[in-house]
Protein backbone atom coordinates (compact mmCIF):
# COMPACT_ATOMS: atom_id res chain seq x y z
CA UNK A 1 0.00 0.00 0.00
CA UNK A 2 1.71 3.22 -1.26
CA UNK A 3 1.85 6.27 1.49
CA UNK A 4 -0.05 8.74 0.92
CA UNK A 5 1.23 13.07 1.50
CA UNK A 6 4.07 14.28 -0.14
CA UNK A 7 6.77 12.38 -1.65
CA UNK A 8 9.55 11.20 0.73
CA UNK A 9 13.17 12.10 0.11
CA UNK A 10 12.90 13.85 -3.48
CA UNK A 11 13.85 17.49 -2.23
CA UNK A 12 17.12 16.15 -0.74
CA UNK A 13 17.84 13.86 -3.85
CA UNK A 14 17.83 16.70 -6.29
CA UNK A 15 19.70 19.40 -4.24
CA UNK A 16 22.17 16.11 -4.16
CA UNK A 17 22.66 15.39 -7.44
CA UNK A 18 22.47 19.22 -8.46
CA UNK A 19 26.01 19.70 -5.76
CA UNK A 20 27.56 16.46 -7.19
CA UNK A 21 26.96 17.66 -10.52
CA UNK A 22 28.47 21.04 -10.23
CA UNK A 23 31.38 18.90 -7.89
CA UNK A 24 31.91 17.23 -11.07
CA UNK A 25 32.17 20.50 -13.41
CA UNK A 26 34.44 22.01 -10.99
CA UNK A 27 37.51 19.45 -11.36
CA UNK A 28 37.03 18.97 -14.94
CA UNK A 29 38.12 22.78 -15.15
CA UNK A 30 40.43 22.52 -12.62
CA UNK A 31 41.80 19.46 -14.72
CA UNK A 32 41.32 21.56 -18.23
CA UNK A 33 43.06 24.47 -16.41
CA UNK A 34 46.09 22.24 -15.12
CA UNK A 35 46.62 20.54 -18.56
CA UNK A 36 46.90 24.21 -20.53
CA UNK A 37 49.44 25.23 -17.53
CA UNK A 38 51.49 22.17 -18.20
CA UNK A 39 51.28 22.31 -22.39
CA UNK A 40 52.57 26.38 -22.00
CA UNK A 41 55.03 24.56 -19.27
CA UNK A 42 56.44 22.19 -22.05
CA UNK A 43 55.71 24.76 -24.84
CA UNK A 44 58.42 27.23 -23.13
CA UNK A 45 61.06 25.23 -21.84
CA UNK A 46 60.84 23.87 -25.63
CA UNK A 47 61.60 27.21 -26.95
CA UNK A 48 64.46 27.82 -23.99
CA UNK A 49 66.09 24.26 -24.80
CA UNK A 50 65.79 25.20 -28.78
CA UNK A 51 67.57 28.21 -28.33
């Protein structure tokens, strides 16, 4: 027999997945932003070694 009122738990599920979600956006940029640090990195010390 299904309960009857409002629906248990939904509020707390979507504010959940809406702060893993944005968890998960944050350190792919982070992890974007760190590789384009490290290819300028390699890019200069290139031009350094070639010269």
């Amino acid at each position: 027999m299904s309960k009857k009122g409002a629906q248990k738990n939904t509020k707390n599920k979507a504010k959940h997945s809406k702060l893993m979600a944005r968890k998960v956006n944050k350190q792919k940029a982070e992890k974007a932003l760190r590789k384009e640090r490290l290819k300028e990195i390699v890019k200069r010390a290139k031009e350094e070694g070639a010269q």
